[in-house]
N, C-alpha and C. Protein backbone atom coordinates (compact mmCIF):
# COMPACT_ATOMS: atom_id res chain seq x y z
N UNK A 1 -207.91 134.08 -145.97
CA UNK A 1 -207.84 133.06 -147.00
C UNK A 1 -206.44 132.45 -147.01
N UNK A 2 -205.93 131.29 -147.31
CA UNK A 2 -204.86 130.49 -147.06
C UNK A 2 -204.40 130.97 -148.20
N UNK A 3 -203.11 130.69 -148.30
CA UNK A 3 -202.54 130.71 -149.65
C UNK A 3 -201.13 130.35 -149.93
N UNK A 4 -200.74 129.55 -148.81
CA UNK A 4 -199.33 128.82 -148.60
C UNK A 4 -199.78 127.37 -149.53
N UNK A 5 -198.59 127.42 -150.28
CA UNK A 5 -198.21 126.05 -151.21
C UNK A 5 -197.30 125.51 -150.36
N UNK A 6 -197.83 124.05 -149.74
CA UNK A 6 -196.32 123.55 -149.47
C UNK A 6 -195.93 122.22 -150.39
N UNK A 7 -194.57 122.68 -150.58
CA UNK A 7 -194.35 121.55 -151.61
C UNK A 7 -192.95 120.87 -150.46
N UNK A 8 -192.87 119.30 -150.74
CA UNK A 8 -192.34 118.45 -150.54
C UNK A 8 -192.08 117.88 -151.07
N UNK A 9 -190.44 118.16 -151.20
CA UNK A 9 -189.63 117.74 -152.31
C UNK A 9 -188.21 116.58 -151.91
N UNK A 10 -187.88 116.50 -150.91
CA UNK A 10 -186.66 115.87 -150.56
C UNK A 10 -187.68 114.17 -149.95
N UNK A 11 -186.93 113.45 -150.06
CA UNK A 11 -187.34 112.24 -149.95
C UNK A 11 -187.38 111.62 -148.07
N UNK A 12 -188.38 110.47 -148.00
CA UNK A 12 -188.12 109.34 -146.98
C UNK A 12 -188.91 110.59 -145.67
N UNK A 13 -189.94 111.62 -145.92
CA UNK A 13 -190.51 112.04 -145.17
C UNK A 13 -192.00 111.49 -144.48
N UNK A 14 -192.53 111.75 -143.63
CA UNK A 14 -194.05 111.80 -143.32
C UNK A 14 -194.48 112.39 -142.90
N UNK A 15 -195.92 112.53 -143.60
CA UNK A 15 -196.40 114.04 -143.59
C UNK A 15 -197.93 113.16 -142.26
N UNK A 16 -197.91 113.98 -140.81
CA UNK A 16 -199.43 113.79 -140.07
C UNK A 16 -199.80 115.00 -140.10
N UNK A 17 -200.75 115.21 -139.36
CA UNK A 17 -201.30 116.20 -138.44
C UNK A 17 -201.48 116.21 -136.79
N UNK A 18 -200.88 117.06 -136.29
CA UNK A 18 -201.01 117.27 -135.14
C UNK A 18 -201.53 118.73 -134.20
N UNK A 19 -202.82 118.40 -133.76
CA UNK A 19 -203.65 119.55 -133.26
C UNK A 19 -203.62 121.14 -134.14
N UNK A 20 -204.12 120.67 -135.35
CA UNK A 20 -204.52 121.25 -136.21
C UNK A 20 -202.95 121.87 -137.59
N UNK A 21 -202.40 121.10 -137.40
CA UNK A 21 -201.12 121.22 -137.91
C UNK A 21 -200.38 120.11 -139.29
N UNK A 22 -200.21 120.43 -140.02
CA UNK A 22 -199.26 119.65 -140.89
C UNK A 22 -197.89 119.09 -140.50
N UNK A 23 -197.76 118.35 -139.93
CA UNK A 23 -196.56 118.03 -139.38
C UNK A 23 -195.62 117.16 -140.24
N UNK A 24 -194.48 117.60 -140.14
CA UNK A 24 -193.44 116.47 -141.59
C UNK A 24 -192.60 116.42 -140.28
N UNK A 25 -192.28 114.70 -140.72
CA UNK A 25 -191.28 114.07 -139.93
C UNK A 25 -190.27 113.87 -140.92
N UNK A 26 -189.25 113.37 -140.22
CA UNK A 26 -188.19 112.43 -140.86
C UNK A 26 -187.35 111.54 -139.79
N UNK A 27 -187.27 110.26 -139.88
CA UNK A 27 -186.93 109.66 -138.83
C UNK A 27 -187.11 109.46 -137.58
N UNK A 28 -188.51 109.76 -137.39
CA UNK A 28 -189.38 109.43 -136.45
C UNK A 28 -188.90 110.94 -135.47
N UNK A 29 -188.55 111.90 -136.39
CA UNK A 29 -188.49 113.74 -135.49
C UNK A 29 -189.28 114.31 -136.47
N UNK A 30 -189.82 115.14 -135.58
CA UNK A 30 -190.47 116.30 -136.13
C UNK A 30 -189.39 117.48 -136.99
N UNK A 31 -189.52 117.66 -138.06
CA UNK A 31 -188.49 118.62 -138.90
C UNK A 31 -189.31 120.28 -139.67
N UNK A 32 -190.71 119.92 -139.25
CA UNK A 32 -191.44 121.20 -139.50
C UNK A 32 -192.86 121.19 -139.18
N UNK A 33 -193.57 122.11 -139.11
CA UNK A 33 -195.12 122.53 -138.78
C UNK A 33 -195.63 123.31 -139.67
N UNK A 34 -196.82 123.18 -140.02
CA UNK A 34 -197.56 124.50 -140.60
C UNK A 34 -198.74 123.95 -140.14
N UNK A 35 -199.34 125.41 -139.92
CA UNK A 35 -200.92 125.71 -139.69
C UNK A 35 -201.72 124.83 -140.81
N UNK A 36 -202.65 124.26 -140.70
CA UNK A 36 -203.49 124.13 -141.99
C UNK A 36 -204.44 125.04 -142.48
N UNK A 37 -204.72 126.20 -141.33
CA UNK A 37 -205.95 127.43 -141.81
C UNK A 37 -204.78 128.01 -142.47
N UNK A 38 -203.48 127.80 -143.10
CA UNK A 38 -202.57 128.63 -143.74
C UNK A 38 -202.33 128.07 -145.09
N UNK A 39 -202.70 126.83 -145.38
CA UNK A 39 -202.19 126.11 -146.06
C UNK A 39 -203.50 126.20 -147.26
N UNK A 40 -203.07 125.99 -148.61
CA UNK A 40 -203.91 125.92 -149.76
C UNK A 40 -203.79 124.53 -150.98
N UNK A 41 -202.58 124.50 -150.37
CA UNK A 41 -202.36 122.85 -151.29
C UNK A 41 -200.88 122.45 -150.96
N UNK A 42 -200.85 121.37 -150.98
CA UNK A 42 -199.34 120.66 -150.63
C UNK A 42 -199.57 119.53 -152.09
N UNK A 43 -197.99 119.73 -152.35
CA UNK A 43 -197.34 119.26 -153.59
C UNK A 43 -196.47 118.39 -153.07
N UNK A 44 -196.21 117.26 -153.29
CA UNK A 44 -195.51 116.28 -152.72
C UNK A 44 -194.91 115.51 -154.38
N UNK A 45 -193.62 116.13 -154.19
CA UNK A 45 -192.46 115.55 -155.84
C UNK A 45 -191.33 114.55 -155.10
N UNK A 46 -191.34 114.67 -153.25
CA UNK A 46 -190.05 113.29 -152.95
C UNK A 46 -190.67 111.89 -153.15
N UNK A 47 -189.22 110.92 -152.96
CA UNK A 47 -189.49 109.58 -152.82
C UNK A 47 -190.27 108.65 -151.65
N UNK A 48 -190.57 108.24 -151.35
CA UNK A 48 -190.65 107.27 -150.08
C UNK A 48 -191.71 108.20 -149.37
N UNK A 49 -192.40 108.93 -149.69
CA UNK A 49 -192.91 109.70 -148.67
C UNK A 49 -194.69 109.12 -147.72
N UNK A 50 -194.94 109.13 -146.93
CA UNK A 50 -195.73 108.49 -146.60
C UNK A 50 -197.11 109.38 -145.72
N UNK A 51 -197.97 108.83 -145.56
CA UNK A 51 -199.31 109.84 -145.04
C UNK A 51 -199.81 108.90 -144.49
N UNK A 52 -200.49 110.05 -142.73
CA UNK A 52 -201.48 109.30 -142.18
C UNK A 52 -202.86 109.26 -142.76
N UNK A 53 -203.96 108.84 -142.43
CA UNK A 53 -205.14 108.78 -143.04
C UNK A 53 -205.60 109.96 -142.11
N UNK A 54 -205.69 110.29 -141.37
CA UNK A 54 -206.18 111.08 -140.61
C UNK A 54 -205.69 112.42 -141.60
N UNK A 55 -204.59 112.88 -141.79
CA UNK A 55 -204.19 114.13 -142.40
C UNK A 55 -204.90 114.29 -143.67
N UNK A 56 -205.35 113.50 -144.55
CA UNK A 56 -205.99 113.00 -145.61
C UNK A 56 -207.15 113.78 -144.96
N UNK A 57 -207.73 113.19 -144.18
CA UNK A 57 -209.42 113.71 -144.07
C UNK A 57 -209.33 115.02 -143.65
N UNK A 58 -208.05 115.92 -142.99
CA UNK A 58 -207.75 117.11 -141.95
C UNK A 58 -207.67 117.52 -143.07
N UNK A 59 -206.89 117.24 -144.49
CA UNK A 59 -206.89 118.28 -145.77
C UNK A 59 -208.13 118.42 -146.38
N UNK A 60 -208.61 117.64 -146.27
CA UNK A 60 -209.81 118.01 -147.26
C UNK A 60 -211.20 118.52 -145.68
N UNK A 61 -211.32 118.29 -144.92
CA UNK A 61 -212.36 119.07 -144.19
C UNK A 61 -211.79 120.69 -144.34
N UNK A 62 -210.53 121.23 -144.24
CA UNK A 62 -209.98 122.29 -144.45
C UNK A 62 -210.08 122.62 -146.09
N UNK A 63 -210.37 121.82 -147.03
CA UNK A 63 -210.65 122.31 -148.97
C UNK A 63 -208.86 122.08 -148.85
N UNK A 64 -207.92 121.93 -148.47
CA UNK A 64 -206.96 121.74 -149.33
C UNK A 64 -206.50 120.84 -149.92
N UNK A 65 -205.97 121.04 -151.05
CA UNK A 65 -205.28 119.94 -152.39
C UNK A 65 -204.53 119.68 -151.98
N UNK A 66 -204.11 117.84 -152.32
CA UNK A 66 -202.72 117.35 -152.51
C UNK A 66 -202.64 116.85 -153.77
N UNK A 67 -201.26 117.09 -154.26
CA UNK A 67 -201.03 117.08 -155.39
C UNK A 67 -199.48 116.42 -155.47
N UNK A 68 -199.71 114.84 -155.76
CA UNK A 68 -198.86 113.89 -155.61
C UNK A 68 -198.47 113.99 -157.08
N UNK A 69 -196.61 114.11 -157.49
CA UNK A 69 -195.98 114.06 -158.48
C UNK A 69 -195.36 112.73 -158.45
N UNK A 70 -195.35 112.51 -160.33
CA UNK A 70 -194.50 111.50 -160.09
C UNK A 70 -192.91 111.52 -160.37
N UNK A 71 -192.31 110.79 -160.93
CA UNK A 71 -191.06 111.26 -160.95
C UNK A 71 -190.05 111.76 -161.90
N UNK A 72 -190.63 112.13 -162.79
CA UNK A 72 -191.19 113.50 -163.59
C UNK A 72 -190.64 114.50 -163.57
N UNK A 73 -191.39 114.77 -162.24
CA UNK A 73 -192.26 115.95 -161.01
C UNK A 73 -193.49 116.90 -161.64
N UNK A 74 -194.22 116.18 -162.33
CA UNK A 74 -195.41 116.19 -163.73
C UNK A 74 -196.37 115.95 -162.30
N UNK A 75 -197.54 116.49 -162.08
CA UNK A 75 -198.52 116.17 -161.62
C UNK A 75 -198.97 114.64 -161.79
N UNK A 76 -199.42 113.75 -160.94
CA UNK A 76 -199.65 112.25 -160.93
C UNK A 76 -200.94 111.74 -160.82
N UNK A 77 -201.22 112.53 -159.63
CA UNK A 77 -202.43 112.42 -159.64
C UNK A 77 -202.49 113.62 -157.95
N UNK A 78 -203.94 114.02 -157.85
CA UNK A 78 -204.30 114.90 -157.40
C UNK A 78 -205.55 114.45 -155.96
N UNK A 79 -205.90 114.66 -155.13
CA UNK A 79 -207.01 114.89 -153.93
C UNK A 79 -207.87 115.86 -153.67
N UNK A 80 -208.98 116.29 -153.60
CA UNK A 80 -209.42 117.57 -153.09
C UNK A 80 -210.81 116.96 -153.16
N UNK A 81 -211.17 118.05 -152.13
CA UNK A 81 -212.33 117.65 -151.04
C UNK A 81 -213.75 117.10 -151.80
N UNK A 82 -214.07 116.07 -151.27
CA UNK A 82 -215.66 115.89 -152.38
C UNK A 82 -216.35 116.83 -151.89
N UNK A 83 -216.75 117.52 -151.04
CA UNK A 83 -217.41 118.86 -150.59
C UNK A 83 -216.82 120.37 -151.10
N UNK A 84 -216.06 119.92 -151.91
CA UNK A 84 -215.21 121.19 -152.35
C UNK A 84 -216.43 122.13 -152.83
N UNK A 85 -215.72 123.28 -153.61
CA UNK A 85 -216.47 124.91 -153.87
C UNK A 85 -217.49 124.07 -155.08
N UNK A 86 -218.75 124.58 -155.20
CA UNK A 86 -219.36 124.25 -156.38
C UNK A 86 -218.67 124.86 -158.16
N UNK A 87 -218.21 125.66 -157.96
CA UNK A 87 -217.79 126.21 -159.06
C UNK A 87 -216.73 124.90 -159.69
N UNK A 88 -216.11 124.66 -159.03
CA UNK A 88 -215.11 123.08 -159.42
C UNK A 88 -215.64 122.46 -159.47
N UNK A 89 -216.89 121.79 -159.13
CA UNK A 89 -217.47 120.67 -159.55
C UNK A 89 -218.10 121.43 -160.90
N UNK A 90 -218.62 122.06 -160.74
CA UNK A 90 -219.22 122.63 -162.02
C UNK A 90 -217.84 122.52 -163.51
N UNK A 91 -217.25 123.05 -163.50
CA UNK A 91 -216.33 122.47 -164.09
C UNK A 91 -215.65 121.48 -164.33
N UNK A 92 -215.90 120.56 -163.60
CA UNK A 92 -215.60 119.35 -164.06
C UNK A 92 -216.28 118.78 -164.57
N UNK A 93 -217.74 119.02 -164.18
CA UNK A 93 -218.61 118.24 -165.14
C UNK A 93 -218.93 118.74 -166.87
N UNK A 94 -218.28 120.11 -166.69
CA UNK A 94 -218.32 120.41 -168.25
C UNK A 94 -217.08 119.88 -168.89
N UNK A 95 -216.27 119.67 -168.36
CA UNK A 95 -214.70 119.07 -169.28
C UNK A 95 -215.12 117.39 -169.10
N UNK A 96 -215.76 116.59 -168.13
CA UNK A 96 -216.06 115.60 -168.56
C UNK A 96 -217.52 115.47 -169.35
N UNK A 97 -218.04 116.33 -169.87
CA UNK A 97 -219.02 115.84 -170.84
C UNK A 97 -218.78 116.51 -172.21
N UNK A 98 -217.24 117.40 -172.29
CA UNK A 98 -216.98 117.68 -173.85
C UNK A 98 -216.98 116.16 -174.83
N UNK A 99 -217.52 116.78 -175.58
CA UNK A 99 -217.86 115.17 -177.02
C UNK A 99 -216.22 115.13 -177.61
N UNK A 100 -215.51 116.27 -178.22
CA UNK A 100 -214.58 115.58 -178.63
C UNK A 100 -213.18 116.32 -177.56
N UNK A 101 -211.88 115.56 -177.77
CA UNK A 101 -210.88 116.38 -176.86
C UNK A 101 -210.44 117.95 -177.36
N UNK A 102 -210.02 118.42 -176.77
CA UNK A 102 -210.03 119.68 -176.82
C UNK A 102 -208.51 120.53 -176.06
């Protein structure tokens, strides 16, 4: 089971994938790798940071979250797989059909 958080925090990075990998650039170099069968969610709190579309679809065929902050570093808004675990959808559909807030 994965269970690496990667968070990305320093600014003007890009995050691909390469042959099954999370790859962060900076300035058109490679500056790190991770596995994605390792990975459980990436948190992204820098500036300027940018994504291929391809890594987008590589996170979520793998179930992992991205979880884009804003500048804050407050959660902004969030990604995860429309095929995700049923138990999360199940829960979401009970917090979106509570009648009053809670």
């Amino acid at each position: 089971m994965s269970t690496r958080i990667i968070e990305i925090g320093s600014n003007g990075k890009h995050l691909s994938v390469y042959r099954g990998f999370l790859k962060i650039s900076e300035d058109g170099r490679e500056v790190a790798r991770v596995p994605l069968d390792d990975i459980c969610s990436v948190v992204v709190a820098g500036f300027g940071i940018t994504y291929s579309n391809d890594l987008i679809v590589r996170l979520a065929a793998h179930n992992i979250w991205l979880v884009a902050c804003g500048t804050n570093y407050q959660p902004a808004a969030w990604l995860w797989p429309a095929d995700s675990h049923s138990v999360e959808a199940q829960r979401i559909d009970l917090q979106t059909g509570l009648s009053k807030p809670r």
